[in-house]
PDB file of N, CA and C in Angstrom:
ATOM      1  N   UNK A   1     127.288  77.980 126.623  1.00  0.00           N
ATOM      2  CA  UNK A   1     127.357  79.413 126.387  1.00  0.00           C
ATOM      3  C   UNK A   1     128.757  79.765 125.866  1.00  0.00           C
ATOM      4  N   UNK A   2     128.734  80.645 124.896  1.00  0.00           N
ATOM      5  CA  UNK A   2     129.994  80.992 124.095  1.00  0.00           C
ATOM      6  C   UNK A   2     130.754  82.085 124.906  1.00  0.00           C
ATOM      7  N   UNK A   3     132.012  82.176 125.107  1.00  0.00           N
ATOM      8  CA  UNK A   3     132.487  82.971 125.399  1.00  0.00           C
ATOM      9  C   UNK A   3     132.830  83.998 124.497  1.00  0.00           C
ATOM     10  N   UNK A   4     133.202  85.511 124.611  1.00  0.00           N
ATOM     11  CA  UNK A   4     133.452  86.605 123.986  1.00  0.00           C
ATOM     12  C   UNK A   4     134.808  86.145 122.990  1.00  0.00           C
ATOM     13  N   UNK A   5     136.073  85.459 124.231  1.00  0.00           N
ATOM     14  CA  UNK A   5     137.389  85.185 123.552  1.00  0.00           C
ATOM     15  C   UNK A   5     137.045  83.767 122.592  1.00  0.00           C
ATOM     16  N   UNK A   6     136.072  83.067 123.230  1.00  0.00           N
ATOM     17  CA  UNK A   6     135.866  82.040 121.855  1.00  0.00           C
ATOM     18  C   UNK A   6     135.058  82.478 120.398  1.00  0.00           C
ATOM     19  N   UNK A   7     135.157  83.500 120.340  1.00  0.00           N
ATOM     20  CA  UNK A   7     134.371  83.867 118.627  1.00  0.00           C
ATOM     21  C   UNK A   7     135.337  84.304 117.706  1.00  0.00           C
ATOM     22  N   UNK A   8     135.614  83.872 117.000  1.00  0.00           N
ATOM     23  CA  UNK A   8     136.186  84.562 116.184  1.00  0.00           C
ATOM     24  C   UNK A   8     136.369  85.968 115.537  1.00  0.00           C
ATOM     25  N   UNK A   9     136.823  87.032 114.822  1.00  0.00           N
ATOM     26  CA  UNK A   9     136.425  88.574 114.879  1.00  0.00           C
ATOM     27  C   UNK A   9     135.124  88.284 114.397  1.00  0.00           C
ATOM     28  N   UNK A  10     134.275  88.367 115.498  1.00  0.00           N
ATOM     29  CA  UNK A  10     132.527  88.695 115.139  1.00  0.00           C
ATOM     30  C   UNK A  10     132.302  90.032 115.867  1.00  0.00           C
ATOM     31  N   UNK A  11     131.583  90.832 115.146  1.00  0.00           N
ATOM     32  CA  UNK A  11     130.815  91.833 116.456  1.00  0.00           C
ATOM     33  C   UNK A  11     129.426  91.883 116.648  1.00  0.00           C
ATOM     34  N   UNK A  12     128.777  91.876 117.106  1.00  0.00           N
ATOM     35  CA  UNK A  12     127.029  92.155 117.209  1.00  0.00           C
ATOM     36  C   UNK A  12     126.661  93.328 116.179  1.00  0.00           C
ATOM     37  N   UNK A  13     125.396  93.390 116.156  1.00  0.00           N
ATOM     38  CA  UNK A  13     124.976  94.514 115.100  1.00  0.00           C
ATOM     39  C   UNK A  13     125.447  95.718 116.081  1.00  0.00           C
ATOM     40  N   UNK A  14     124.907  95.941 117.053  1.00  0.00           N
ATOM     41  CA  UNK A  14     125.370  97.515 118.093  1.00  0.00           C
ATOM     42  C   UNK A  14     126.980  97.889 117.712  1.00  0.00           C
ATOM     43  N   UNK A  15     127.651  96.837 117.382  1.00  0.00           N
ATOM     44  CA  UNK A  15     129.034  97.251 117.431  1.00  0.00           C
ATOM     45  C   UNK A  15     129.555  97.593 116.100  1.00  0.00           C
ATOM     46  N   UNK A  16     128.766  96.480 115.052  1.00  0.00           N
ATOM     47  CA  UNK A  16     129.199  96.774 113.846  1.00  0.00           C
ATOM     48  C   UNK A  16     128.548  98.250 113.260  1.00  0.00           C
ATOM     49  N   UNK A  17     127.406  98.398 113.697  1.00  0.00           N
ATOM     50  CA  UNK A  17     126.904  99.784 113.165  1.00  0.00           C
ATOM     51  C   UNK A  17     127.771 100.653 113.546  1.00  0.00           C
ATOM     52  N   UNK A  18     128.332 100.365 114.555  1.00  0.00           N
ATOM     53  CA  UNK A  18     129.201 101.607 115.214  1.00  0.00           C
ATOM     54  C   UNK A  18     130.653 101.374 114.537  1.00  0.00           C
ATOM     55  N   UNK A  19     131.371 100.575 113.867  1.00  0.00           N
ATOM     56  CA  UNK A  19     131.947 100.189 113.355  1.00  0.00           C
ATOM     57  C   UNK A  19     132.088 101.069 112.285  1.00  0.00           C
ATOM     58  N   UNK A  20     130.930 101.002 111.383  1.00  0.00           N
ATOM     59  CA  UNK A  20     131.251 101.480 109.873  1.00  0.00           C
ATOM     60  C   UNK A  20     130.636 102.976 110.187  1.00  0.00           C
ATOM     61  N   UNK A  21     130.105 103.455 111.197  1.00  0.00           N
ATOM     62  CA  UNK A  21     130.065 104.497 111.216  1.00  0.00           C
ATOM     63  C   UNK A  21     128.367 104.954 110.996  1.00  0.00           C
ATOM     64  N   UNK A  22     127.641 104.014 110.853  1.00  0.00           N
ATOM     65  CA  UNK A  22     126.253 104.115 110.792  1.00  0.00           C
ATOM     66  C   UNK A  22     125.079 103.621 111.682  1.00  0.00           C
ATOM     67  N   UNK A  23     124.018 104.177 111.361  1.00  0.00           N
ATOM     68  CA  UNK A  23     122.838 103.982 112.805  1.00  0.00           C
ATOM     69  C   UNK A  23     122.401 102.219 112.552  1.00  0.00           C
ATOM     70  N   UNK A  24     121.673 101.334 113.445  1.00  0.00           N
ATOM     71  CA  UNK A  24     121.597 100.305 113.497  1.00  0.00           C
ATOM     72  C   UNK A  24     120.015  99.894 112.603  1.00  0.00           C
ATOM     73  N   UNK A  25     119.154 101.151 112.062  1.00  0.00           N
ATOM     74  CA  UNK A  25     118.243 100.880 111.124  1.00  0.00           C
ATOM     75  C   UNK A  25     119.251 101.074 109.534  1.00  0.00           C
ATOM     76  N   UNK A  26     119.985 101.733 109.540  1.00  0.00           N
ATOM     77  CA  UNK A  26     120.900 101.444 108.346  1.00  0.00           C
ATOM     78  C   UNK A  26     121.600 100.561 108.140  1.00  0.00           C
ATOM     79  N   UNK A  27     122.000  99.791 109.740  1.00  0.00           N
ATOM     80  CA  UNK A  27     122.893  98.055 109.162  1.00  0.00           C
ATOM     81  C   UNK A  27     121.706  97.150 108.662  1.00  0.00           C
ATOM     82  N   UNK A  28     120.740  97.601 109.678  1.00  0.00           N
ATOM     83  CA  UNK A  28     119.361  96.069 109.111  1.00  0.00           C
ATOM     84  C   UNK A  28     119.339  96.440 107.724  1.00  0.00           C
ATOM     85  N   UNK A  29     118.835  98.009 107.291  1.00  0.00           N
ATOM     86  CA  UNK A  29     118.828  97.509 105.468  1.00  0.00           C
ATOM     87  C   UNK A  29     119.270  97.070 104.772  1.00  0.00           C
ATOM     88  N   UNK A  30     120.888  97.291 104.979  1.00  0.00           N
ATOM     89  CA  UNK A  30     122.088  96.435 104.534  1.00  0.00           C
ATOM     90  C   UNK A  30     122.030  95.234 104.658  1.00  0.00           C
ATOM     91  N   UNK A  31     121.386  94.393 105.778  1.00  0.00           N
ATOM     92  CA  UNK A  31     121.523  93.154 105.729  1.00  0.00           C
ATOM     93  C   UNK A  31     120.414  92.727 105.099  1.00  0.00           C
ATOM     94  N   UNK A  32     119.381  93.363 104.698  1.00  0.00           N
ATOM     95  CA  UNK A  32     117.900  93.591 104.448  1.00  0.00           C
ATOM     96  C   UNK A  32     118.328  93.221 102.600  1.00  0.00           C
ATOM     97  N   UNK A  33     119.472  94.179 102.419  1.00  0.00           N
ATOM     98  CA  UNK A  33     119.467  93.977 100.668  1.00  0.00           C
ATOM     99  C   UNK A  33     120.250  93.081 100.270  1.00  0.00           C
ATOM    100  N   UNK A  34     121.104  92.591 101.068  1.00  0.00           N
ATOM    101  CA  UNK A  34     121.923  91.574 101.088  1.00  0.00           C
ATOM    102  C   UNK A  34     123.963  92.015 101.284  1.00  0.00           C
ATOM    103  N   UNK A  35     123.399  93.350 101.512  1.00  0.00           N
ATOM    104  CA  UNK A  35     124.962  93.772 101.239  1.00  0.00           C
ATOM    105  C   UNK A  35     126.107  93.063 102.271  1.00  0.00           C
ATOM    106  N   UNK A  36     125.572  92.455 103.631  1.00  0.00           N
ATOM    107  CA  UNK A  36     126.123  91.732 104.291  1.00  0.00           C
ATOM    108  C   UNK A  36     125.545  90.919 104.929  1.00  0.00           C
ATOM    109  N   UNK A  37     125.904  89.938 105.187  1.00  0.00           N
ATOM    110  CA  UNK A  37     125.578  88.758 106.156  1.00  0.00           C
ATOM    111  C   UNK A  37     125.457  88.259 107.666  1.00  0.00           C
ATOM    112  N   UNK A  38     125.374  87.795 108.078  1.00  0.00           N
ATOM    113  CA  UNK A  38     124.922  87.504 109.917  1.00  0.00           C
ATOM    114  C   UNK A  38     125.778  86.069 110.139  1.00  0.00           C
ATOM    115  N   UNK A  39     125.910  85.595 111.087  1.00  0.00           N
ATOM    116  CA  UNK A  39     126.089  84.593 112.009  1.00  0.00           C
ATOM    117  C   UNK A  39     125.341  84.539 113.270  1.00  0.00           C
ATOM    118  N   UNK A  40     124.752  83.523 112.955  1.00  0.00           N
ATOM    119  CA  UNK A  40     123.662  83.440 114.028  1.00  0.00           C
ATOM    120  C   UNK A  40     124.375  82.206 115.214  1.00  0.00           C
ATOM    121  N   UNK A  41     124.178  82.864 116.248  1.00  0.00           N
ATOM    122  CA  UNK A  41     124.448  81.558 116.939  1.00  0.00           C
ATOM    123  C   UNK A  41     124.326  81.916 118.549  1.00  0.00           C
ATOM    124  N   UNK A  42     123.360  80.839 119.014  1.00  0.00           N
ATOM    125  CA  UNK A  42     122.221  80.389 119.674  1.00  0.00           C
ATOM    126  C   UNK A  42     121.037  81.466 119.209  1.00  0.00           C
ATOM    127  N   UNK A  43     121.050  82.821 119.853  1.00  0.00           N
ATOM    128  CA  UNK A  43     119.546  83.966 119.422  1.00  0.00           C
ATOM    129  C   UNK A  43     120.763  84.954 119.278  1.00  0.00           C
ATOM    130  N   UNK A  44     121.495  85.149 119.076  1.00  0.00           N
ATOM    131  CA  UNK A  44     122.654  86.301 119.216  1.00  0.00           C
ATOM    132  C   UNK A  44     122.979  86.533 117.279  1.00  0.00           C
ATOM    133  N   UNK A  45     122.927  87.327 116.775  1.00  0.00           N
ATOM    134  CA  UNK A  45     123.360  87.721 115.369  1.00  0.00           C
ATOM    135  C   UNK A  45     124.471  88.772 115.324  1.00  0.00           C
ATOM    136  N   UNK A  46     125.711  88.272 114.967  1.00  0.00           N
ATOM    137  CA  UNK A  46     127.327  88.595 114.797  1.00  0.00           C
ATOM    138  C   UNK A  46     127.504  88.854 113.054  1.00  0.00           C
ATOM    139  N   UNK A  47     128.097  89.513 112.811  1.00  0.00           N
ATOM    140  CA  UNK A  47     129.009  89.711 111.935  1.00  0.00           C
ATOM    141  C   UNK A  47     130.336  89.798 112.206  1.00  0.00           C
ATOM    142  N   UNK A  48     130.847  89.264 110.639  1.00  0.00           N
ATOM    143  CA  UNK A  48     132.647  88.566 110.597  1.00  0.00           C
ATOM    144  C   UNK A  48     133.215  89.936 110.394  1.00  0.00           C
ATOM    145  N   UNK A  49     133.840  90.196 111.226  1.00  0.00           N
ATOM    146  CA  UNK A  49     134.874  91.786 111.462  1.00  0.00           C
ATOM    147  C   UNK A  49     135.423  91.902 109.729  1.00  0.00           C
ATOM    148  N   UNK A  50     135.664  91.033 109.177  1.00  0.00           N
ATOM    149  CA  UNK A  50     135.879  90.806 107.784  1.00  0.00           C
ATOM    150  C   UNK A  50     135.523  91.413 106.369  1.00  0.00           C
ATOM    151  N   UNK A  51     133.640  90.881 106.847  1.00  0.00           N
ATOM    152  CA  UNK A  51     133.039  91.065 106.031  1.00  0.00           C
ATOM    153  C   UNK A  51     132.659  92.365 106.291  1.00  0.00           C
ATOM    154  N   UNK A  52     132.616  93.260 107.092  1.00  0.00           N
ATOM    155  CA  UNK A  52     132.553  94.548 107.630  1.00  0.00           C
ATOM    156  C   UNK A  52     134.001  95.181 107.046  1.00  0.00           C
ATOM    157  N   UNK A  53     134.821  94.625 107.384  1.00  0.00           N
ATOM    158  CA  UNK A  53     136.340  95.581 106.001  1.00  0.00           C
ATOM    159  C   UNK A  53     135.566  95.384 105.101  1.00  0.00           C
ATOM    160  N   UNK A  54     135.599  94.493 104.602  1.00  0.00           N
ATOM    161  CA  UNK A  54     135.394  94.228 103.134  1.00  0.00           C
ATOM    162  C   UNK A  54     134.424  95.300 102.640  1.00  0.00           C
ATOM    163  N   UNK A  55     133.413  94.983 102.898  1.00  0.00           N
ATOM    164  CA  UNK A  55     132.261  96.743 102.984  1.00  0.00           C
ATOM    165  C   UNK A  55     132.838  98.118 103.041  1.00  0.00           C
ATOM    166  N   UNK A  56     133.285  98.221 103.663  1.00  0.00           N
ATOM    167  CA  UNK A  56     134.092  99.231 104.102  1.00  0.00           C
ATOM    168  C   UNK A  56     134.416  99.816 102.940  1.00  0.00           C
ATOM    169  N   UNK A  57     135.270  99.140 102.600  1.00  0.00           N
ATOM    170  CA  UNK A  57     136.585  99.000 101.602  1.00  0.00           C
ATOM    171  C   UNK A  57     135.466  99.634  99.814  1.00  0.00           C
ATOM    172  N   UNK A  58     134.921  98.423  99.682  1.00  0.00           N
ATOM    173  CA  UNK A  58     133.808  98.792  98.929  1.00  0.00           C
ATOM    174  C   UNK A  58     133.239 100.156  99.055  1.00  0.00           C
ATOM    175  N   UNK A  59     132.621 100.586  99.983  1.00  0.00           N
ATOM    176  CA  UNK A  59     131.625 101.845  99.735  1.00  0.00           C
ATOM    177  C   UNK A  59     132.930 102.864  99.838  1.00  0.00           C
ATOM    178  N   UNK A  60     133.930 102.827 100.239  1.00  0.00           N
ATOM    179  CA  UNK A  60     135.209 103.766 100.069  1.00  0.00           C
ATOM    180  C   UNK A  60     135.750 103.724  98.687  1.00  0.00           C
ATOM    181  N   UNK A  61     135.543 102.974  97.654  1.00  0.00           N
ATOM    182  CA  UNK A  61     136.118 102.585  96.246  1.00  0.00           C
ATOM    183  C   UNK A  61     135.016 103.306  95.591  1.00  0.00           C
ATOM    184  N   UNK A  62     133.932 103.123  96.073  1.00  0.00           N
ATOM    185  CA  UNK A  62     132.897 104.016  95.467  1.00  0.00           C
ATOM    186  C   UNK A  62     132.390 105.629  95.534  1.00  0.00           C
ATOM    187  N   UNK A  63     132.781 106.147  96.242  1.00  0.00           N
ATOM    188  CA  UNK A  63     133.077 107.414  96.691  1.00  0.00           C
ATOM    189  C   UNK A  63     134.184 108.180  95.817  1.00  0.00           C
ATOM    190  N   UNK A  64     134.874 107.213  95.683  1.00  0.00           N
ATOM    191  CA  UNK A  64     136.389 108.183  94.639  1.00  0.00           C
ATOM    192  C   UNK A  64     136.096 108.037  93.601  1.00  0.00           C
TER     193      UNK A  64
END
């Protein structure tokens, strides 16, 4: 079993939705169209705190 301090910046979907500021049927579409990716590991699905800036960053470049 993985510990919390052994992951690298991952967050679960609950956290990342809450993250970028959106509901958790709006992260699945996102991951649905490909706009971001998962880490799966054992039944648990994480995203890289990273790839969540990176998004970020993106839909903020697009707005201006």
């Amino acid at each position: 079993m993985l510990l919390k301090a052994e992951l690298p910046d991952m967050l679960n979907l609950s956290h990342a939705a809450e993250f970028l500021g959106i509901s958790r049927p709006t992260l699945y579409a996102l991951l649905f169209q490909g706009e971001l990716k998962t880490v799966d590991i054992d039944n648990f699905r994480f995203i890289l705190k990273t790839d969540l800036e990176n998004y970020k960053t993106r839909r903020e470049e697009k707005h201006l």
